[in-house]
Each structure stands twice: as C-alpha cells, then as structure tokens.
N, C-alpha and C. Protein backbone atom coordinates (compact mmCIF):
# COMPACT_ATOMS: atom_id res chain seq x y z
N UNK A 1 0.84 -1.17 0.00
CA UNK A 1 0.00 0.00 0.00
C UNK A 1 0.89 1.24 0.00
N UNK A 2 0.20 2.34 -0.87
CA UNK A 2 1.50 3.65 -1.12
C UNK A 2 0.34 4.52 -0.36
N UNK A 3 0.35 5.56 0.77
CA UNK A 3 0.03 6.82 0.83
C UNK A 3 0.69 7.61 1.47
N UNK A 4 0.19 8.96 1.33
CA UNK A 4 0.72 10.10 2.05
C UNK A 4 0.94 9.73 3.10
N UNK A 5 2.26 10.40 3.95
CA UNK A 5 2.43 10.32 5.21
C UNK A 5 1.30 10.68 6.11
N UNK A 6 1.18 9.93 7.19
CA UNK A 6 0.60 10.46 8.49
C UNK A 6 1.24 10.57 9.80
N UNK A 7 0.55 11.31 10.62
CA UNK A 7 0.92 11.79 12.20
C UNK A 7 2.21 10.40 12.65
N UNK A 8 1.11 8.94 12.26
CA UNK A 8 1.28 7.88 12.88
C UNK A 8 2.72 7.32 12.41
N UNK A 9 3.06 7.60 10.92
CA UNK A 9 4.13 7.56 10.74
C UNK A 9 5.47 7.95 10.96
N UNK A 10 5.06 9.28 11.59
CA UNK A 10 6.16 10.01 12.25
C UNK A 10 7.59 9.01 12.73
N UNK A 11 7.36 8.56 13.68
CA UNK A 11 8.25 7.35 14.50
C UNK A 11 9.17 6.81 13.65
N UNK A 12 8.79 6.34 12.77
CA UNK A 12 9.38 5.49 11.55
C UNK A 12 10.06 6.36 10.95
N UNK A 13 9.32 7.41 10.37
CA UNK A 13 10.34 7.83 9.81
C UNK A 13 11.30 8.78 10.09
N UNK A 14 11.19 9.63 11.42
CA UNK A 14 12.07 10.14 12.25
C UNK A 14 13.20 8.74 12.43
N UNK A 15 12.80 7.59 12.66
CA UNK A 15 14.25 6.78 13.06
C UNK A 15 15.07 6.21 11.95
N UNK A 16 14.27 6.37 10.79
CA UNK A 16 15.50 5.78 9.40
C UNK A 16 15.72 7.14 8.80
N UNK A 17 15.64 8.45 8.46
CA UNK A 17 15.72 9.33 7.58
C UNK A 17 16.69 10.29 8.66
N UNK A 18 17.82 10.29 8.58
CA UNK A 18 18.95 10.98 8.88
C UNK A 18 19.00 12.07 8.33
N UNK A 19 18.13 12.61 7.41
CA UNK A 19 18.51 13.74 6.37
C UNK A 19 17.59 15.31 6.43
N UNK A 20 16.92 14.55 7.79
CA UNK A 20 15.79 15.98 7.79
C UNK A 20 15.64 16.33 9.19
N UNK A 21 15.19 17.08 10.26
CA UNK A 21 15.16 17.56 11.45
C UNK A 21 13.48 16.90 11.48
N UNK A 22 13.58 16.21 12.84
CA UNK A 22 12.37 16.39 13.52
C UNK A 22 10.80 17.19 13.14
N UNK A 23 11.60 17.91 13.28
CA UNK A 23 10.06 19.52 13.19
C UNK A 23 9.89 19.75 11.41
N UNK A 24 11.64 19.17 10.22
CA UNK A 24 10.63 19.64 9.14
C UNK A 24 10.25 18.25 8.65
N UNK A 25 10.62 16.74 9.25
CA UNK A 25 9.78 15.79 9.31
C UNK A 25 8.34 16.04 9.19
N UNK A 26 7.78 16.84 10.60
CA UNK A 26 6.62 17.30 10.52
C UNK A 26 5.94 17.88 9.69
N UNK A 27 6.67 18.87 9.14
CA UNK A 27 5.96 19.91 8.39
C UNK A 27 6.16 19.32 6.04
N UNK A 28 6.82 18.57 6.87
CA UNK A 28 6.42 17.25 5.43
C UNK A 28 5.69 16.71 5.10
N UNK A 29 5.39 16.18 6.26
CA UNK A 29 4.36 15.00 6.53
C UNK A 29 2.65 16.11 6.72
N UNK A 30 2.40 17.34 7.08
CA UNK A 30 1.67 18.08 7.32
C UNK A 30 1.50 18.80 5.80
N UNK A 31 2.03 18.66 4.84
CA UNK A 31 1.96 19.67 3.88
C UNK A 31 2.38 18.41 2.72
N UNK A 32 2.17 17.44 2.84
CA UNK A 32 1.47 15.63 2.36
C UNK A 32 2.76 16.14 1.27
N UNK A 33 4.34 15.64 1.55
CA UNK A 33 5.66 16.12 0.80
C UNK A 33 6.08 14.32 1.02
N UNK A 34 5.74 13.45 2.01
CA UNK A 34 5.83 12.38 1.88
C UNK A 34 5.14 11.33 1.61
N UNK A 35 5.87 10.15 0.40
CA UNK A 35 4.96 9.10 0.36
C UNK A 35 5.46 8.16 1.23
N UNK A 36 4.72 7.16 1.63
CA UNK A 36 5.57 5.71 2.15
C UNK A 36 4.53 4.32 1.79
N UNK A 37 5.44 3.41 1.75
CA UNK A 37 5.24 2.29 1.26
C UNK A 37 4.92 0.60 1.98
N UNK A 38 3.69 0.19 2.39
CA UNK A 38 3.87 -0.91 3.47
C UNK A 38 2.96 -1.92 2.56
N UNK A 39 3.96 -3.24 3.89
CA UNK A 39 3.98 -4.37 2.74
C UNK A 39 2.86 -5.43 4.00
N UNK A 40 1.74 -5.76 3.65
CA UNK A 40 1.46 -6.45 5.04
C UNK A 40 1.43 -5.56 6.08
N UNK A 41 1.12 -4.28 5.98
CA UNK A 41 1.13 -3.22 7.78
C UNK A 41 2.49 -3.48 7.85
N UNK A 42 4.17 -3.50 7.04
CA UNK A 42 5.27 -3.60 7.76
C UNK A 42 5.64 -2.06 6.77
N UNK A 43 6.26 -1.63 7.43
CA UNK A 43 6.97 -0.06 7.07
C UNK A 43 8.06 -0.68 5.49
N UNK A 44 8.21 -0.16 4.40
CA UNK A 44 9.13 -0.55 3.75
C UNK A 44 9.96 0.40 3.37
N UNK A 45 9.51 1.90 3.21
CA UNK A 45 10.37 2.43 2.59
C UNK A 45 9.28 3.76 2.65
N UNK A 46 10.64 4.90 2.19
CA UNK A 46 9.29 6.33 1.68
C UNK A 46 10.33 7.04 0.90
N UNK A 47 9.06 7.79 0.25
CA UNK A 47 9.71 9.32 -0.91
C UNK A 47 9.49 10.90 -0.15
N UNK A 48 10.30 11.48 0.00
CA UNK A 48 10.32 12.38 0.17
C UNK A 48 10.89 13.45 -0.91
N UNK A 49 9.85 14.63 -0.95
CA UNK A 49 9.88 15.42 -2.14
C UNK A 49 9.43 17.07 -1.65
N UNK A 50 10.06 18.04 -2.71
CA UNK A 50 9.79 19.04 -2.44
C UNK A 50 9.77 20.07 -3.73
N UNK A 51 9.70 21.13 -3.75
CA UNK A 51 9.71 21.80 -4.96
C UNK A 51 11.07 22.89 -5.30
N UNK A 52 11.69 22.74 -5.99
CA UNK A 52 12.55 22.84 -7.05
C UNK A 52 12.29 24.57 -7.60
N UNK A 53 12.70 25.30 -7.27
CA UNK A 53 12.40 27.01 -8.18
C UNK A 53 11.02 27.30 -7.38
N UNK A 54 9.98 26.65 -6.49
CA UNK A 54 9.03 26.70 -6.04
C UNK A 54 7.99 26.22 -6.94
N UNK A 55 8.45 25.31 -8.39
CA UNK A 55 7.83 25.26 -9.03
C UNK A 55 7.74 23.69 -10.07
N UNK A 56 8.71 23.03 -9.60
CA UNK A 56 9.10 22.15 -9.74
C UNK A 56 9.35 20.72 -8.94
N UNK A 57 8.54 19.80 -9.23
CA UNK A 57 8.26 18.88 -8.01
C UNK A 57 10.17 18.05 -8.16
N UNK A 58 10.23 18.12 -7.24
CA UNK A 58 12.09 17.88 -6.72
C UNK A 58 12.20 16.43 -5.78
N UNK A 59 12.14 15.19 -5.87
CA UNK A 59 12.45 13.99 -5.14
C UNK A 59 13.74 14.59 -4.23
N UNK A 60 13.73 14.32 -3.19
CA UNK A 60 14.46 14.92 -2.35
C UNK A 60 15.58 13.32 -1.76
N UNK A 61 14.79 12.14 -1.41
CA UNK A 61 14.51 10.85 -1.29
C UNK A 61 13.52 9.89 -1.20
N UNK A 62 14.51 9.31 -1.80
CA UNK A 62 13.56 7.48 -1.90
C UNK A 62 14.38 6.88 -1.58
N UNK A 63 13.61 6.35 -0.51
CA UNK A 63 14.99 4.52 0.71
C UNK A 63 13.68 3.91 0.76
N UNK A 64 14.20 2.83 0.51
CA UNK A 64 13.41 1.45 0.44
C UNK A 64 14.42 0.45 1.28
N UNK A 65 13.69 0.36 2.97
CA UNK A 65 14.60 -0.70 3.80
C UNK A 65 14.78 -2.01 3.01
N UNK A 66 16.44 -2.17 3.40
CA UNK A 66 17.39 -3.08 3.52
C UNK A 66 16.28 -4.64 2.74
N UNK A 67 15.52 -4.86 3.25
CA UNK A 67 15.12 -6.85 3.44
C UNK A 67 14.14 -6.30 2.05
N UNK A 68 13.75 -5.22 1.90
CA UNK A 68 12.31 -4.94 0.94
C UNK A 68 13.09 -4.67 -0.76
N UNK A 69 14.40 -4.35 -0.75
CA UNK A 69 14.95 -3.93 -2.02
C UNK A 69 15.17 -4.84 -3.04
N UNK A 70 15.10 -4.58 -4.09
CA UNK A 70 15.18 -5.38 -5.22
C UNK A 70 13.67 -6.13 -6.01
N UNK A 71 12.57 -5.61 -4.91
CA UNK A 71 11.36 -6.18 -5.52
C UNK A 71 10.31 -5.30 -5.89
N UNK A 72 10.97 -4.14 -6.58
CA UNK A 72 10.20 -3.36 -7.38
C UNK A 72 8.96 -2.21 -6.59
N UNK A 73 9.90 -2.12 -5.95
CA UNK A 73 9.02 -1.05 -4.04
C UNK A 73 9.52 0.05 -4.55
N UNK A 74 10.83 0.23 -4.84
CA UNK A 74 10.97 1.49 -5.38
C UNK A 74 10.59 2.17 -6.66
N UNK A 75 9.99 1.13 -8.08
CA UNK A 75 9.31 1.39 -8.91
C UNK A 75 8.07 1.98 -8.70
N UNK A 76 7.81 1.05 -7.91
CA UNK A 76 6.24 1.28 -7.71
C UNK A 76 6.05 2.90 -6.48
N UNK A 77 6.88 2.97 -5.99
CA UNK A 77 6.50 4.21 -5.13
C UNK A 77 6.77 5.62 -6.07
N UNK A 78 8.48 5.27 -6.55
CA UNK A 78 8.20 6.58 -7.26
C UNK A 78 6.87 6.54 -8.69
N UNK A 79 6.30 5.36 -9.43
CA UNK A 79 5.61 5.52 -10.18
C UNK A 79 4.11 6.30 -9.31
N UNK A 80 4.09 6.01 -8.12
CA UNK A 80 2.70 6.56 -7.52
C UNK A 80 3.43 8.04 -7.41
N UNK A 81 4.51 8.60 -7.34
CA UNK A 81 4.73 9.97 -7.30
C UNK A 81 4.60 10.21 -8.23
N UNK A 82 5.22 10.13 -9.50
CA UNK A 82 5.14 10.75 -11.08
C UNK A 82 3.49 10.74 -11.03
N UNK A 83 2.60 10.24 -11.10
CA UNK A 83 1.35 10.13 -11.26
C UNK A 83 0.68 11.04 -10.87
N UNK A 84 0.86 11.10 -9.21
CA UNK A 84 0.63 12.37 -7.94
C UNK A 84 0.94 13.68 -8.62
N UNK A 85 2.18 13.55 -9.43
CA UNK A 85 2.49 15.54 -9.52
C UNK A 85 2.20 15.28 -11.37
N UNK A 86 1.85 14.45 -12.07
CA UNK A 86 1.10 14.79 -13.25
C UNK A 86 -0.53 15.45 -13.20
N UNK A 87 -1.27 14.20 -11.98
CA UNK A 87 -2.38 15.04 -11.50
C UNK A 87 -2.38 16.20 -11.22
N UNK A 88 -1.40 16.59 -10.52
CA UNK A 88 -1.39 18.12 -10.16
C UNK A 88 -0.79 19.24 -11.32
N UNK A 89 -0.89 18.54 -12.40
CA UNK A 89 -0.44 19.30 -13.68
C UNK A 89 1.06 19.72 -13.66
N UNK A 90 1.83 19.12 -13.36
CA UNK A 90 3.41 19.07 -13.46
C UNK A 90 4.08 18.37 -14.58
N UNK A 91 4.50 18.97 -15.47
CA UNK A 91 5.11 18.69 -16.94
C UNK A 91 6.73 17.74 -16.33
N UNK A 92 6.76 18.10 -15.51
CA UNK A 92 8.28 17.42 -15.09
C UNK A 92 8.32 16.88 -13.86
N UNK A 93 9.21 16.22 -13.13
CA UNK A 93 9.81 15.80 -12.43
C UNK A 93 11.56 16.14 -12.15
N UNK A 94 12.17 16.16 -11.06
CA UNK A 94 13.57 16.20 -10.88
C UNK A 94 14.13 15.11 -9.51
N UNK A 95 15.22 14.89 -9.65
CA UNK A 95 16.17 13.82 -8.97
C UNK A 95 17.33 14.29 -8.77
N UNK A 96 18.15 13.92 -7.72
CA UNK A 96 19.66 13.54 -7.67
C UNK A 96 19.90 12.57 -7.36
N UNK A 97 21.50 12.40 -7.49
CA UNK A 97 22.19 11.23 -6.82
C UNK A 97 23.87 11.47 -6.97
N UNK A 98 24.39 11.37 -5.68
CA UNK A 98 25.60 11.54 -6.05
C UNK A 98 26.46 10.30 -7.37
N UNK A 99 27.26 11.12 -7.90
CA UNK A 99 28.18 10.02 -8.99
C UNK A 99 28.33 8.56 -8.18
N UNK A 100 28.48 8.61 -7.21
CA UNK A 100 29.22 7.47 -6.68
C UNK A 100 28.39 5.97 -6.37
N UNK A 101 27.00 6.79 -6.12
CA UNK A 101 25.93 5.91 -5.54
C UNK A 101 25.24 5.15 -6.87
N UNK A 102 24.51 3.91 -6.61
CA UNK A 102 23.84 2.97 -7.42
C UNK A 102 22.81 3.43 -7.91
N UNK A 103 21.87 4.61 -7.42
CA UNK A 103 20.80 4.99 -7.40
C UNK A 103 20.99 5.72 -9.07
N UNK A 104 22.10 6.30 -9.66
CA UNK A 104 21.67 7.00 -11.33
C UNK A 104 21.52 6.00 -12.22
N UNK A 105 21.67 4.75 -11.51
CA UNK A 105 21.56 3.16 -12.80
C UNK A 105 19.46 3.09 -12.80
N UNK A 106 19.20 3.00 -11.21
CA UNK A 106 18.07 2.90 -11.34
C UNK A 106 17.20 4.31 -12.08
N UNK A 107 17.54 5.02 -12.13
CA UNK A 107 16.52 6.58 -12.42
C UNK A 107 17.23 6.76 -14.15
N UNK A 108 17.79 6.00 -14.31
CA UNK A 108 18.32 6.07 -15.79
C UNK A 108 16.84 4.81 -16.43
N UNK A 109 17.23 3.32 -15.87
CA UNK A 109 16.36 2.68 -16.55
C UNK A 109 15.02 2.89 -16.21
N UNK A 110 14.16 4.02 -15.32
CA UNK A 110 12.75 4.37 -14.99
C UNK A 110 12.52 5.87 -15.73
N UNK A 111 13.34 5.95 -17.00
CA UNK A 111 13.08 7.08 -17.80
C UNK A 111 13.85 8.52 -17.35
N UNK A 112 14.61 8.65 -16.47
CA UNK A 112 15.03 9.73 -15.81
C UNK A 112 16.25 10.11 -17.11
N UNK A 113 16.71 11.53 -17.33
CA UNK A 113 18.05 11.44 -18.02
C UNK A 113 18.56 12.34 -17.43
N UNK A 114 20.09 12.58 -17.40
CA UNK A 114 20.42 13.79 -17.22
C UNK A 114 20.43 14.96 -17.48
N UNK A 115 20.38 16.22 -16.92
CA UNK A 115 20.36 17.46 -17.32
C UNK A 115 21.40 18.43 -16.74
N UNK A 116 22.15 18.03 -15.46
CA UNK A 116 23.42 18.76 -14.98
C UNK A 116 23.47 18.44 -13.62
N UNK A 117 24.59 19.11 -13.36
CA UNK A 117 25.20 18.60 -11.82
C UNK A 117 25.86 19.88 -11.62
N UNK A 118 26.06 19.53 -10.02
CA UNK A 118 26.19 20.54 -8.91
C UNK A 118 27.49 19.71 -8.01
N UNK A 119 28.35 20.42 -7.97
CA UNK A 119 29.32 20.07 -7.07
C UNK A 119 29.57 21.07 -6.14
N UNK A 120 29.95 20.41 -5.03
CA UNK A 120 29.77 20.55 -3.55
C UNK A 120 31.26 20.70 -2.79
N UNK A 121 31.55 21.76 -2.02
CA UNK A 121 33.16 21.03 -1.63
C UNK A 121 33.21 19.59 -1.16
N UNK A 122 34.15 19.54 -1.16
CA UNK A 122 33.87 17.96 -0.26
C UNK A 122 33.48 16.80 -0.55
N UNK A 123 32.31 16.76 -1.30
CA UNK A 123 31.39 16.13 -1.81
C UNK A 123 31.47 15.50 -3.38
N UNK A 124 30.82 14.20 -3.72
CA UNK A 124 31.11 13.68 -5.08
C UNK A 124 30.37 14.60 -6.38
N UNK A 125 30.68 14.46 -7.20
CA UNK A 125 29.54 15.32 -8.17
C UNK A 125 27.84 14.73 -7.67
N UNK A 126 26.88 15.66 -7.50
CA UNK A 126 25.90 15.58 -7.75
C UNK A 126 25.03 15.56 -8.99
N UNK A 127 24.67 14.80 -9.43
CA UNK A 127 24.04 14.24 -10.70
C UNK A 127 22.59 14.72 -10.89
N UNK A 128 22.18 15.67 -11.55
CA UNK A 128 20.45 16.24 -11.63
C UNK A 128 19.98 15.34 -12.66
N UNK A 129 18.68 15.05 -12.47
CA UNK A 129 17.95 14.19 -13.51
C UNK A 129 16.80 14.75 -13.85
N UNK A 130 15.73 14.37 -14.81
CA UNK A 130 14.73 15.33 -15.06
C UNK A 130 14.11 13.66 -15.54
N UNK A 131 12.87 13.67 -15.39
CA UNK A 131 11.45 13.06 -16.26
C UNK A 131 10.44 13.38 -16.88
N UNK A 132 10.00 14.15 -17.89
CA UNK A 132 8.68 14.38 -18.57
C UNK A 132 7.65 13.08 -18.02
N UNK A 133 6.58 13.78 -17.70
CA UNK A 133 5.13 13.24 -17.26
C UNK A 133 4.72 12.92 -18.24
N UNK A 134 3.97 12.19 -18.38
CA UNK A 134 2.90 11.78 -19.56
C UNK A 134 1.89 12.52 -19.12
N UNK A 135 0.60 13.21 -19.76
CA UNK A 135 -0.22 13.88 -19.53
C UNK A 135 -1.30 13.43 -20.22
C-alpha cells in the first residue's frame, strides 16, 4: 500500500531518515511532501519530495529498507509519485544522486536522463535528472 504520510508515521520515519530535522519531518508530513510504502502493515520504505524554483516537483529521497529492495518497491513508489504531480499538472519531475551511488543506474532505466550537476566542496559530483510526465 503507497500513501501520504501520516501523524502515525512520524516514528518510523524520524528513526530511518537521517537527512531531515524532527520539526521539518513534521511539516512534510503536514503539507502531504511524503509518500511511504507498506507491505502487510510492515513499514518498507518512503519518498520524500519538495519543490525545485518553487515550481518544480524535486524527489528529495527514496529509501526502500534493507530486506524490501530489489522487488520493485521502489518502482512502484516513485511511479505513484510521477502520477501524484502529473495530477497536479506538473510537466516534469527532478532527482539527484551523487556520482558514486547505485541509485543513477536505477533513475536512468525508470526514464530519468540527465540534465546537470552541482558540485559541492567535499562532496562527489551531484548528478540532476529530469522526467517528462505523460499527460
């Protein structure tokens, strides 16, 4: 089952998502910026997304726990997002992933291509991706 985050989810995903504070957890989950994904009532994974120029729906992340990967959880969640922001009349989609990570193999074969990158001190190249919606 894919829906918007709720209150109830909080817990969960405050304890796997390292990448966001508490309070804008909340205000994610309050302003419906997260999907998540359960298999049997078991937590599997979520998308978190935001907008891009203020105008542009922006995947921020998608983690799909450890035991759930490889069986098409992450197809299927981001396909319920592309869907979500075509309804809402969005001609595009956007992604990253650093160079280094596995994740530009998957968003390459789910239609994603490149359009540019952003480098960071410190940090590997960041890889931007773009998807046209079907409408």
């Amino acid at each position: 089952m894919i829906r918007y985050a709720e209150e109830s989810d909080y817990a969960a995903l405050l304890e796997y998502d390292r990448h966001i504070s508490g309070r804008e957890l909340r205000n994610s989950i309050r302003d419906r910026r997260i999907l998540v994904i359960y298999q049997d009532e078991i937590f599997v994974g979520w998308l978190r997304f935001g907008l891009f120029w203020d105008n542009l729906p922006f995947m921020n992340l998608l983690y799909i726990l450890e035991p759930y990967r490889g069986r098409g959880n992450g197809k299927r969640l981001t396909d319920f997002w592309e869907q979500e922001m075509a309804a809402r009349g969005y001609p595009y989609v956007l992604t990253s992933t650093q160079s280094d990570e596995q994740a530009q193999f998957f968003y390459r074969k789910t239609g994603y291509r490149e359009c540019g990158a952003l480098v960071l001190p410190g940090e590997p190249l960041e890889m931007i991706f773009i998807k046209a919606l079907a409408r």
